[in-house]
C-alpha atoms as a PDB file:
ATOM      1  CA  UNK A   1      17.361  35.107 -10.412  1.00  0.00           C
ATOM      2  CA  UNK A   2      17.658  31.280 -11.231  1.00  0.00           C
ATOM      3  CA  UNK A   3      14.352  28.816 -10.240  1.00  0.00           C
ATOM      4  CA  UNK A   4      17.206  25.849 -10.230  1.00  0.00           C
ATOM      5  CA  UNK A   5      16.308  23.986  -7.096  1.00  0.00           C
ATOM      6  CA  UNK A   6      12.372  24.418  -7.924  1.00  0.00           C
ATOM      7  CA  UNK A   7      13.290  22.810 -11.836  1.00  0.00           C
ATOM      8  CA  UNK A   8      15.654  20.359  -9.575  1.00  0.00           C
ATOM      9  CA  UNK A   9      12.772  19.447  -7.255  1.00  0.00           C
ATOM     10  CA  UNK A  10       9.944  18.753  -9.801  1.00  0.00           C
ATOM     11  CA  UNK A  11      12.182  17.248 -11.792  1.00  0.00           C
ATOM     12  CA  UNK A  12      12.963  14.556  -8.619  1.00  0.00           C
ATOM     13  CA  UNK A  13       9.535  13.975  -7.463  1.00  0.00           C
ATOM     14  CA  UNK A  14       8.236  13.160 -11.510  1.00  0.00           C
ATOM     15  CA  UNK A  15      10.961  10.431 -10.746  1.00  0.00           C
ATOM     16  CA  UNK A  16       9.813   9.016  -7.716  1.00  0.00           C
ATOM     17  CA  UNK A  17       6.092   8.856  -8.703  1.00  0.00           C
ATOM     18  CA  UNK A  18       7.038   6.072 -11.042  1.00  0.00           C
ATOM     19  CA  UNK A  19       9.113   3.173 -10.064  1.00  0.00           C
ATOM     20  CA  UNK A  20      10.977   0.924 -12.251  1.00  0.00           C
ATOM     21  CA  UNK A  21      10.057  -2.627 -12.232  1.00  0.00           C
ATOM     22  CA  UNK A  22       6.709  -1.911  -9.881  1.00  0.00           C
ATOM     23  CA  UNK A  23       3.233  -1.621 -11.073  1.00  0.00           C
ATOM     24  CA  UNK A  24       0.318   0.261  -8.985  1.00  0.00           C
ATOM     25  CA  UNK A  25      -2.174  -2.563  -7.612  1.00  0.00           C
ATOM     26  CA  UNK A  26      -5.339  -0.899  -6.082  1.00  0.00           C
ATOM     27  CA  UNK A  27      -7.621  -3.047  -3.775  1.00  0.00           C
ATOM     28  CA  UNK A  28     -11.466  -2.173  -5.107  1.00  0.00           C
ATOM     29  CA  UNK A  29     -13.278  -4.442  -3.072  1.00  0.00           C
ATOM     30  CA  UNK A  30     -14.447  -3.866   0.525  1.00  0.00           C
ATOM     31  CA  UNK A  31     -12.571  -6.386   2.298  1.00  0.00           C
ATOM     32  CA  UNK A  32      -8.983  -6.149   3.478  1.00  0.00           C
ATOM     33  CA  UNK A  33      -5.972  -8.626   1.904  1.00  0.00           C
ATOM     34  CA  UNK A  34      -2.738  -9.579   2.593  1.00  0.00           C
ATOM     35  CA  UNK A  35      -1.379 -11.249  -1.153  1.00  0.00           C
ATOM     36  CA  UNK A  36       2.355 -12.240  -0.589  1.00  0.00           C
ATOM     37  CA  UNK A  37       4.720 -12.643  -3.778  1.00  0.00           C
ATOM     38  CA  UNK A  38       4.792 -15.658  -5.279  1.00  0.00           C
ATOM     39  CA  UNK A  39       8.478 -14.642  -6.560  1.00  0.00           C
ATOM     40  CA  UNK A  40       9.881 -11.972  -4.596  1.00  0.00           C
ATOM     41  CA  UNK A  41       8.041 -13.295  -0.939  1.00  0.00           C
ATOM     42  CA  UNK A  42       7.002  -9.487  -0.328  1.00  0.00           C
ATOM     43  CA  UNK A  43       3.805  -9.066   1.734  1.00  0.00           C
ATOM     44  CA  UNK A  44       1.293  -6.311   0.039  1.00  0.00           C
ATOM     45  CA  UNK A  45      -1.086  -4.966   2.950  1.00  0.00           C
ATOM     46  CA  UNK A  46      -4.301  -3.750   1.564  1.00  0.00           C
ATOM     47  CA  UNK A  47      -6.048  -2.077   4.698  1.00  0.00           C
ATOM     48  CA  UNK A  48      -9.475  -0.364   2.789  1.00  0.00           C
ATOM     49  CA  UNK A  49     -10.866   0.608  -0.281  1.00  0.00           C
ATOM     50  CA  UNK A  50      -8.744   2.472  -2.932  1.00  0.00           C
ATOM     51  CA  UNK A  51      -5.829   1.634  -0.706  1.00  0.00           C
ATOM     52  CA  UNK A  52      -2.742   1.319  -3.467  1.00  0.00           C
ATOM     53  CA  UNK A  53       0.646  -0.526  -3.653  1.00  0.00           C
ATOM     54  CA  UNK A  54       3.637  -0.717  -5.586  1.00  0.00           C
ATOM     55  CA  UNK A  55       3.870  -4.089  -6.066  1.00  0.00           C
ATOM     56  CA  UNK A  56       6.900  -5.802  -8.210  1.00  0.00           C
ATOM     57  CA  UNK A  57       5.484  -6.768 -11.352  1.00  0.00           C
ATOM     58  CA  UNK A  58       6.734 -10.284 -11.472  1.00  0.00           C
ATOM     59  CA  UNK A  59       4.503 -10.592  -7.876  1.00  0.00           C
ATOM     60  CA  UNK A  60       2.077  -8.780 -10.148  1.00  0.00           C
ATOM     61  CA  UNK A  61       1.653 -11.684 -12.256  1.00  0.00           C
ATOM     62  CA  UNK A  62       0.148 -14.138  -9.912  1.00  0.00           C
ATOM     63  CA  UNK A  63      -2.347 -11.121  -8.762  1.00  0.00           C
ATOM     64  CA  UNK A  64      -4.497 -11.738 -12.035  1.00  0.00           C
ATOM     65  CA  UNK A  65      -6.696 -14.122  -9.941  1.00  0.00           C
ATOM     66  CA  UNK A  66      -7.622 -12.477  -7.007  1.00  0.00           C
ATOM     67  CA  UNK A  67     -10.574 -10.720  -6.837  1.00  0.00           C
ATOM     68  CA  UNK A  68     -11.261  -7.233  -5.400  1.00  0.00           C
ATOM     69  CA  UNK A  69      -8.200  -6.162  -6.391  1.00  0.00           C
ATOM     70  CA  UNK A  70      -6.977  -3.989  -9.580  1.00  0.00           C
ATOM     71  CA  UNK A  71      -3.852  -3.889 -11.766  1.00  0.00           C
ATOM     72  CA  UNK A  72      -2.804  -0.609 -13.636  1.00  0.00           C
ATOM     73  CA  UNK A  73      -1.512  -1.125 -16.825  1.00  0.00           C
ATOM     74  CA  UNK A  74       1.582   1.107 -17.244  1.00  0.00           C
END
């Protein structure tokens, strides 16, 4: 018997997990921060440590400064 839908639905998620035009940002510090895009306007919520957003890597530019927070390199 064909494992179609499984093959399908691995194949989907790998997709989702990474997202064209967005880079992972990961707050390292201890205190919370709101960073909004200086391009796009989005606001980027970071609650705790090792919370993570997708952030829209022309926002992503402008987040070199801050501190306490870190950029993956894809």
């Amino acid at each position: 018997m064909c494992n179609c839908n499984q093959q399908r639905a691995s194949y989907t998620s790998e997709q989702k997990s990474e997202q064209t035009g967005m880079i992972k940002v990961t707050l390292v510090g201890n205190k919370p921060i709101v960073i909004y895009g200086d391009i796009t306007g989005r606001m980027y919520i970071f609650r705790k440590k090792n919370d993570s957003n997708w952030v829209d890597k022309r926002d992503a530019v402008s987040f070199s400064g801050v501190e306490g927070i870190k950029i993956s390199s894809n």
